[in-house]
Protein backbone atom coordinates (compact mmCIF):
# COMPACT_ATOMS: atom_id res chain seq x y z
CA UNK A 1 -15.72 -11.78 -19.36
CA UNK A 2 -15.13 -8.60 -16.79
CA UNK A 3 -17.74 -8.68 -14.23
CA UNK A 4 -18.53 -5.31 -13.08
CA UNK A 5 -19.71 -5.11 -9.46
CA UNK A 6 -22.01 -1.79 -9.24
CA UNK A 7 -24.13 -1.44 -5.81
CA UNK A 8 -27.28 -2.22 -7.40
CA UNK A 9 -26.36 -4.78 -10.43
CA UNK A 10 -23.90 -6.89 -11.60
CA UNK A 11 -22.24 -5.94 -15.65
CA UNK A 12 -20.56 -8.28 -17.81
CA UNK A 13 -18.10 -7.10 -20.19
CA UNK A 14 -16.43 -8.80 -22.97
CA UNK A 15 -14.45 -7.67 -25.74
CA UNK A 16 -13.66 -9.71 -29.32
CA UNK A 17 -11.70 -8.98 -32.19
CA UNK A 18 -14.04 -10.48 -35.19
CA UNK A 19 -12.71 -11.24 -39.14
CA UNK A 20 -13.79 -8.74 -41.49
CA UNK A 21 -13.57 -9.54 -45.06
CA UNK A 22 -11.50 -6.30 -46.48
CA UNK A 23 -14.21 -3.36 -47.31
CA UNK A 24 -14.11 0.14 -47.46
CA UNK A 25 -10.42 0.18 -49.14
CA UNK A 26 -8.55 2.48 -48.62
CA UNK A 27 -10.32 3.62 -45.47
CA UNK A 28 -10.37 0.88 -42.75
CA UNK A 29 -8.81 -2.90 -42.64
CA UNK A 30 -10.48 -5.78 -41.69
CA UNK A 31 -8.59 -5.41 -38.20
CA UNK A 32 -11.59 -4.11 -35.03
CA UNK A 33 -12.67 -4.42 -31.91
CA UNK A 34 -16.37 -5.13 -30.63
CA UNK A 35 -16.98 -5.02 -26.88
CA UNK A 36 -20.30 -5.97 -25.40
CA UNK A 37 -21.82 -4.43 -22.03
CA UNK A 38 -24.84 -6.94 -20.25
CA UNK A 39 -26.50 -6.73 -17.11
CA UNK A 40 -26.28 -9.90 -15.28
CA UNK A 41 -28.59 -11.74 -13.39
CA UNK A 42 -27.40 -13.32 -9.99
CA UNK A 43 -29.65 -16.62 -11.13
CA UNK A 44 -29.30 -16.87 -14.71
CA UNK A 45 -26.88 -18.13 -17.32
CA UNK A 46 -25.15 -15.50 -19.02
CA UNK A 47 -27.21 -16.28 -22.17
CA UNK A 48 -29.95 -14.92 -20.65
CA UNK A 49 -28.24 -11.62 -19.72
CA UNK A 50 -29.44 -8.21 -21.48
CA UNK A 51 -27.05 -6.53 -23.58
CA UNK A 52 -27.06 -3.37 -22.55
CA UNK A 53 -24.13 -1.33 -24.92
CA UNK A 54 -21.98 -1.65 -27.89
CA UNK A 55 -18.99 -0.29 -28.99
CA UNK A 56 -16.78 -0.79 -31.84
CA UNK A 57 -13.18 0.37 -32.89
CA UNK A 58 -12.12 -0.05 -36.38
CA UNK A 59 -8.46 0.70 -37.57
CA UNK A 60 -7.41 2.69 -40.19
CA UNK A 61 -5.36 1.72 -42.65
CA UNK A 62 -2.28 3.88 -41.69
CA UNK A 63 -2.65 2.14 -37.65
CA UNK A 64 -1.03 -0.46 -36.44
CA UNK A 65 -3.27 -3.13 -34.55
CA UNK A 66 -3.50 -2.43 -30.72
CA UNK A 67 -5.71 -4.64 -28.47
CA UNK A 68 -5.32 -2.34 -25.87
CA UNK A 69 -6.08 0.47 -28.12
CA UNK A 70 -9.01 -0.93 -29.59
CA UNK A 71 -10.31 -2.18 -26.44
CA UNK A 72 -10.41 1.80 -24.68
CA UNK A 73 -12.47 3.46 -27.83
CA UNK A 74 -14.55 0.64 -27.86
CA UNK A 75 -15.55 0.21 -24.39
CA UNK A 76 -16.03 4.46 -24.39
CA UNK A 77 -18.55 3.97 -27.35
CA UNK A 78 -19.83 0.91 -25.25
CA UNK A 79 -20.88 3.29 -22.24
CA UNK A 80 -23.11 5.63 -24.66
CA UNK A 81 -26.28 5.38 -26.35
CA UNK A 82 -26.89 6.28 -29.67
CA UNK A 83 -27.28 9.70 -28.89
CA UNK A 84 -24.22 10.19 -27.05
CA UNK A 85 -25.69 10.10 -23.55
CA UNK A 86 -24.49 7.54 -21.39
CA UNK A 87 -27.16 5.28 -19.24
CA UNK A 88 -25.19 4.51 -16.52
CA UNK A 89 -24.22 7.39 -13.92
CA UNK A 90 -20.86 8.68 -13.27
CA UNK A 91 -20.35 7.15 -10.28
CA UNK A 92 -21.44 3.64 -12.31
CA UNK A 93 -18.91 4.58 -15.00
CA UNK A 94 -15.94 5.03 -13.03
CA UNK A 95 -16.41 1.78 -11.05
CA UNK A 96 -16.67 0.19 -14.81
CA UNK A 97 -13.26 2.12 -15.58
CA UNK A 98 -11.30 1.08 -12.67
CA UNK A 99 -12.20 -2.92 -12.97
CA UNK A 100 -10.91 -2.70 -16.25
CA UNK A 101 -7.68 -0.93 -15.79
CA UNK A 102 -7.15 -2.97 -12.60
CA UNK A 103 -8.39 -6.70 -14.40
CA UNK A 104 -5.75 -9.76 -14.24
CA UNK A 105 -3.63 -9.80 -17.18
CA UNK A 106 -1.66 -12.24 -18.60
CA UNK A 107 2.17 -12.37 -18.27
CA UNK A 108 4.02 -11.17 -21.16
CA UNK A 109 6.11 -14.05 -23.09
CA UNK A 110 9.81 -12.95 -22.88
CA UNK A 111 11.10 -13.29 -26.21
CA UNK A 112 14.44 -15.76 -26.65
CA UNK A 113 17.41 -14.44 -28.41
């Protein structure tokens, strides 16, 4: 999970990449990515956090599978309602954009010849 630090409340973020059964051939694969949005509470477990924004990316058939990709669209559609506003301010959003980009990542495996 990404915890978001905004000045008034603490966001959660996480992101998974769930097993679809094929549907919708030819359109989409079974390949997506769902991220989740919560408010946290300073005292609570995380179970008891409120999800607050969803967002999913799907791929299309002719894509290739990009976790990093995926992860972009579907934290954009994550930040919106269902009407296409967005309930957290511009100042909010950009705080929520920059501890992603700047989150710990891990190493990438060098491959052996």
């Amino acid at each position: 999970m990404i915890k978001v630090k905004l000045p008034n409340r603490v966001l959660g973020i996480t992101f998974s990449h769930p097993y679809r059964e094929k549907v919708e051939l030819p359109l989409f694969y079974d390949r997506s990515t769902v991220c989740q949005i919560f408010e946290l509470h300073d005292d609570g477990p995380v179970e008891d956090a409120l999800l607050l924004g969803t967002g999913e990316a799907r791929c299309s058939y002719k894509d290739n599978f990009c976790k990093e990709a995926g992860r972009k669209i579907a934290l954009t559609r994550a930040l919106r309602t269902e009407d296409g506003t967005h309930y957290l301010n511009n100042e909010a959003r950009t705080i929520v954009w920059e501890t992603y980009l700047d989150r710990p990542r891990p190493k990438s495996v060098k491959k052996v010849k």
